[in-house]
C-alpha atoms as a PDB file:
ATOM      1  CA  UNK A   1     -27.505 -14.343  53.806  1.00  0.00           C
ATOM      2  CA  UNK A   2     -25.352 -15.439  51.005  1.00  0.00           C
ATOM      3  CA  UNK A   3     -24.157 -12.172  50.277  1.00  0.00           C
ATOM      4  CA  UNK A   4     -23.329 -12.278  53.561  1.00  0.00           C
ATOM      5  CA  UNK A   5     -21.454 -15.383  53.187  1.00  0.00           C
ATOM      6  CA  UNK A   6     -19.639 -13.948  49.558  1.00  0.00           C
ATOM      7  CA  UNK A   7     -18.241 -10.835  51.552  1.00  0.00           C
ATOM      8  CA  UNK A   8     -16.635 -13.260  54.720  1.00  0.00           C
ATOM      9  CA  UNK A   9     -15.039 -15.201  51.594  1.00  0.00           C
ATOM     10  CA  UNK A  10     -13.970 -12.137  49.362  1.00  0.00           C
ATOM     11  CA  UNK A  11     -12.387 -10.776  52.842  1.00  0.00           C
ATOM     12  CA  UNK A  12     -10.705 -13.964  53.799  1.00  0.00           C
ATOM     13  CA  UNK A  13      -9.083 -14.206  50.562  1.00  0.00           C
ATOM     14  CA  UNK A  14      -8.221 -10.667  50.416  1.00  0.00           C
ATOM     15  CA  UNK A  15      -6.338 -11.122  53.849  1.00  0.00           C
ATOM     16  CA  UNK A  16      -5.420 -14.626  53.571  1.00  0.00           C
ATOM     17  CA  UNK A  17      -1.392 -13.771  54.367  1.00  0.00           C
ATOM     18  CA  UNK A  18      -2.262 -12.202  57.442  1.00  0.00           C
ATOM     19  CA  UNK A  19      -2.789 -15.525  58.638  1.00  0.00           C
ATOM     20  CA  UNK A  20       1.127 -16.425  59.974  1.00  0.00           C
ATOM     21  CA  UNK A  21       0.384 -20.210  60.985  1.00  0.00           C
ATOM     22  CA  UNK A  22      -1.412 -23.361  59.639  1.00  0.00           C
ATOM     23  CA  UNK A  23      -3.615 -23.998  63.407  1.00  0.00           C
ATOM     24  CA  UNK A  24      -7.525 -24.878  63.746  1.00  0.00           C
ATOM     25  CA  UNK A  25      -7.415 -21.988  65.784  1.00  0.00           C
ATOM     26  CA  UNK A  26      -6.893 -19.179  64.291  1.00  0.00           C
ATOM     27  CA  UNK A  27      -4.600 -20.253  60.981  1.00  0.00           C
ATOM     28  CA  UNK A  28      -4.688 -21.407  57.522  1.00  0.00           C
ATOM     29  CA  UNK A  29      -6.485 -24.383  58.735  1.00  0.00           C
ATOM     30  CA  UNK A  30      -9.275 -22.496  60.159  1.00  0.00           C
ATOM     31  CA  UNK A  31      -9.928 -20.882  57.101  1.00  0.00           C
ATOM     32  CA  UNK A  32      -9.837 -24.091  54.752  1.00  0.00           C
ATOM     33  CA  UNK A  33     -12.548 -25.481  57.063  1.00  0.00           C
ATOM     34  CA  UNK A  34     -14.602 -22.370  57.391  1.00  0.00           C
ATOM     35  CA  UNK A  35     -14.469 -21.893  53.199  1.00  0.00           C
ATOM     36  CA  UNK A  36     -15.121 -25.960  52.769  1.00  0.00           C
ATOM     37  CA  UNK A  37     -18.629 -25.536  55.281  1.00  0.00           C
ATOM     38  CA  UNK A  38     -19.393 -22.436  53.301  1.00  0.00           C
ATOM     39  CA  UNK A  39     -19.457 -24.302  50.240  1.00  0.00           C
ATOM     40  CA  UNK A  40     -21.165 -27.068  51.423  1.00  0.00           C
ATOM     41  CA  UNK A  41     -24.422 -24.933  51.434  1.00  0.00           C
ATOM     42  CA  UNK A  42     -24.174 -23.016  48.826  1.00  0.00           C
ATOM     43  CA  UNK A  43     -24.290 -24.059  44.918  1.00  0.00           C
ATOM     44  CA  UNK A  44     -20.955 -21.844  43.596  1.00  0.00           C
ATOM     45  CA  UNK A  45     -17.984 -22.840  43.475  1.00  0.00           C
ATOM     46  CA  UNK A  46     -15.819 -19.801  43.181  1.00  0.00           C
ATOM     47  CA  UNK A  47     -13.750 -20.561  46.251  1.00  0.00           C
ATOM     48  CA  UNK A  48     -13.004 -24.064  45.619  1.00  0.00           C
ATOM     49  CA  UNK A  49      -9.510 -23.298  43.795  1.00  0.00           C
ATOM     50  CA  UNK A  50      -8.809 -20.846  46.428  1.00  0.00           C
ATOM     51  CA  UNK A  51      -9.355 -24.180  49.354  1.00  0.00           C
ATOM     52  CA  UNK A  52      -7.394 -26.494  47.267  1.00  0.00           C
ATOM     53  CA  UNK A  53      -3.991 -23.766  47.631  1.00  0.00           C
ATOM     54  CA  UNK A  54      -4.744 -23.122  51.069  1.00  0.00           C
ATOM     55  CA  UNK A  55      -4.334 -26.824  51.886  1.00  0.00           C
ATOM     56  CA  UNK A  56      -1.402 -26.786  49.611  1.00  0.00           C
ATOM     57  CA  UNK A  57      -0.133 -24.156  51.561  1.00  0.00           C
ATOM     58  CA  UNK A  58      -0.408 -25.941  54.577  1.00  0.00           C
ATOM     59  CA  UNK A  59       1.133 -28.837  53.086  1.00  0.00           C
ATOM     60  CA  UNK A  60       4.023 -26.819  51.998  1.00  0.00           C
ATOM     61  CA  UNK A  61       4.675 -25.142  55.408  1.00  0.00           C
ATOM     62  CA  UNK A  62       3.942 -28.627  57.433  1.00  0.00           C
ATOM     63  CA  UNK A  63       6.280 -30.485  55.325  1.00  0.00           C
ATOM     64  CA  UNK A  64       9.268 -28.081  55.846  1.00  0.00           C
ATOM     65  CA  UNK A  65       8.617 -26.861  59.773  1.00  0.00           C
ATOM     66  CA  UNK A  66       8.233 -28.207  63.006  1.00  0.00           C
ATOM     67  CA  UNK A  67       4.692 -28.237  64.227  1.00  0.00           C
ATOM     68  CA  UNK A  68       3.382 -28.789  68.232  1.00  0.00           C
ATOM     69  CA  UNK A  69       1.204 -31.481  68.386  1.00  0.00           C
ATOM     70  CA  UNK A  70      -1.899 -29.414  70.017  1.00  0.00           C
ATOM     71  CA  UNK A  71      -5.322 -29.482  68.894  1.00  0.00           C
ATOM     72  CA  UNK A  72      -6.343 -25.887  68.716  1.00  0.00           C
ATOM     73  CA  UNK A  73      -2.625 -24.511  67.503  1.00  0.00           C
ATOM     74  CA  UNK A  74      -0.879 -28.127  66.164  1.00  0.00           C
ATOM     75  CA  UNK A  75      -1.030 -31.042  63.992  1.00  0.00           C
ATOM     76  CA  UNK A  76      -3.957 -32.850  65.808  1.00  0.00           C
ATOM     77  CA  UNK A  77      -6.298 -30.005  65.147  1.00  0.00           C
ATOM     78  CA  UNK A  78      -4.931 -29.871  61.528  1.00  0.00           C
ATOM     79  CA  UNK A  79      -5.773 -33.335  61.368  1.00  0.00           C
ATOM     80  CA  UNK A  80      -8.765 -33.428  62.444  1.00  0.00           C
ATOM     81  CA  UNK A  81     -10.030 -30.999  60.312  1.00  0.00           C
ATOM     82  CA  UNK A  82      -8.802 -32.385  57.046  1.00  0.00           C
ATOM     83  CA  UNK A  83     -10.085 -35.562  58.095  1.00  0.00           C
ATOM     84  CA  UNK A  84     -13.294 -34.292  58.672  1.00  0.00           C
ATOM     85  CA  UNK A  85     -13.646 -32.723  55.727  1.00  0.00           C
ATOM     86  CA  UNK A  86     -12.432 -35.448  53.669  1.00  0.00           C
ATOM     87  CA  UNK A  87     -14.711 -38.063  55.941  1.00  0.00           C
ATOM     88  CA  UNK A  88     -17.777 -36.251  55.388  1.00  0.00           C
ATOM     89  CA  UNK A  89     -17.146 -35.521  51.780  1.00  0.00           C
ATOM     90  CA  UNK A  90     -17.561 -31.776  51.886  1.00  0.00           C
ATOM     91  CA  UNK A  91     -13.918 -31.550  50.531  1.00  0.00           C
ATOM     92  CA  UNK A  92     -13.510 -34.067  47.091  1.00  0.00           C
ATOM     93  CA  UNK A  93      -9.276 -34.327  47.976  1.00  0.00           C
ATOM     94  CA  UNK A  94      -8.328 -37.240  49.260  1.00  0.00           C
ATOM     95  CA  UNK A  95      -5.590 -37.198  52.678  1.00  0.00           C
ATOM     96  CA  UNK A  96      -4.160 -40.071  53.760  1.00  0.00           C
ATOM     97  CA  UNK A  97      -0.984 -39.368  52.747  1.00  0.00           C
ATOM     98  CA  UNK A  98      -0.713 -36.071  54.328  1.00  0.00           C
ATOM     99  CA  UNK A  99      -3.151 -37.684  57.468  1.00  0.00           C
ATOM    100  CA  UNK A 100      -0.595 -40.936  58.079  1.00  0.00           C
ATOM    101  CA  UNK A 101       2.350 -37.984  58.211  1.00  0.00           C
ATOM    102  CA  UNK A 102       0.239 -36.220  60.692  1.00  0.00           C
ATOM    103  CA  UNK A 103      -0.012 -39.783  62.754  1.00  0.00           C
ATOM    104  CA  UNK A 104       3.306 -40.470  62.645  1.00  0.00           C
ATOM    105  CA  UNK A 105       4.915 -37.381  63.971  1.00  0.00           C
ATOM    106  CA  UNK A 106       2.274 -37.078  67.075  1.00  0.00           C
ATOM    107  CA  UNK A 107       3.003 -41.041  67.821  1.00  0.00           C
ATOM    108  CA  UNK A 108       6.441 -39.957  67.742  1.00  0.00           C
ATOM    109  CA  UNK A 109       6.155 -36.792  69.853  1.00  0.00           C
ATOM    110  CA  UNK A 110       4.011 -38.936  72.373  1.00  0.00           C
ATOM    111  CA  UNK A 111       6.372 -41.528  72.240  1.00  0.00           C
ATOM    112  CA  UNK A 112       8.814 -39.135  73.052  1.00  0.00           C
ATOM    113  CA  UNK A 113       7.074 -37.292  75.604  1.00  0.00           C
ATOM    114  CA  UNK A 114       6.181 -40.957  77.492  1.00  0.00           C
ATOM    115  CA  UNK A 115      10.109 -41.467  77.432  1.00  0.00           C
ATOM    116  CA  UNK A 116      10.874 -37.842  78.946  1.00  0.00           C
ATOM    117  CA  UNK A 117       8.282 -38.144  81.832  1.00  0.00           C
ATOM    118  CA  UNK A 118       9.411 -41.690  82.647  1.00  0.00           C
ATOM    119  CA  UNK A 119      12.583 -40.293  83.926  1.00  0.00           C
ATOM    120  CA  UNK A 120      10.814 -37.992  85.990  1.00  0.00           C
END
């Protein structure tokens, strides 16, 4: 099984920039959480450098884009997952920065969304 787990990881990092966005879904995201659960059961370490630029990464790309606010391709799901993996402690990084940026831009997008549908 772990070899199992050592060839998913050697893969994703071999094909890591064929992932175009930062979603849950199927982006960046979903492989910082997928790598961060792997390493929660297993002793090495070897990918941890690897998570920390991914979330970089995402960082990066969130901080100079515009991002929907959905769960499964958006900032919620992006959210979520970082603070999951911060909350639970499987990551050792610390988000509220980037998590209270996350926050503010979907208030604002609902906000604006309530305003558009009110003149409906």
């Amino acid at each position: 099984m772990m070899n199992d787990i050592r060839k998913i990881i050697n893969f994703i990092k071999k094909n890591e920039n064929f992932f175009e966005d930062d979603s849950l879904m199927n982006g960046k995201t979903s492989l910082i959480f997928s790598l961060a659960i792997s390493e929660k059961y297993r002793d090495e370490l070897s990918s941890c450098k690897f998570v920390e630029n991914l979330i970089q990464s995402v960082y990066t790309s969130l901080s100079h884009r515009t991002v929907t606010s959905s769960y499964c391709h958006g900032l919620a799901g992006i959210g979520w997952a970082l603070n999951y993996l911060s909350s639970k402690l499987i990551l050792p990084y610390e988000f509220t920065d980037l998590l209270e940026s996350i926050d503010e831009t979907l208030t604002q997008q609902a906000k604006h969304i309530e305003i558009n549908n009110s003149f409906l």
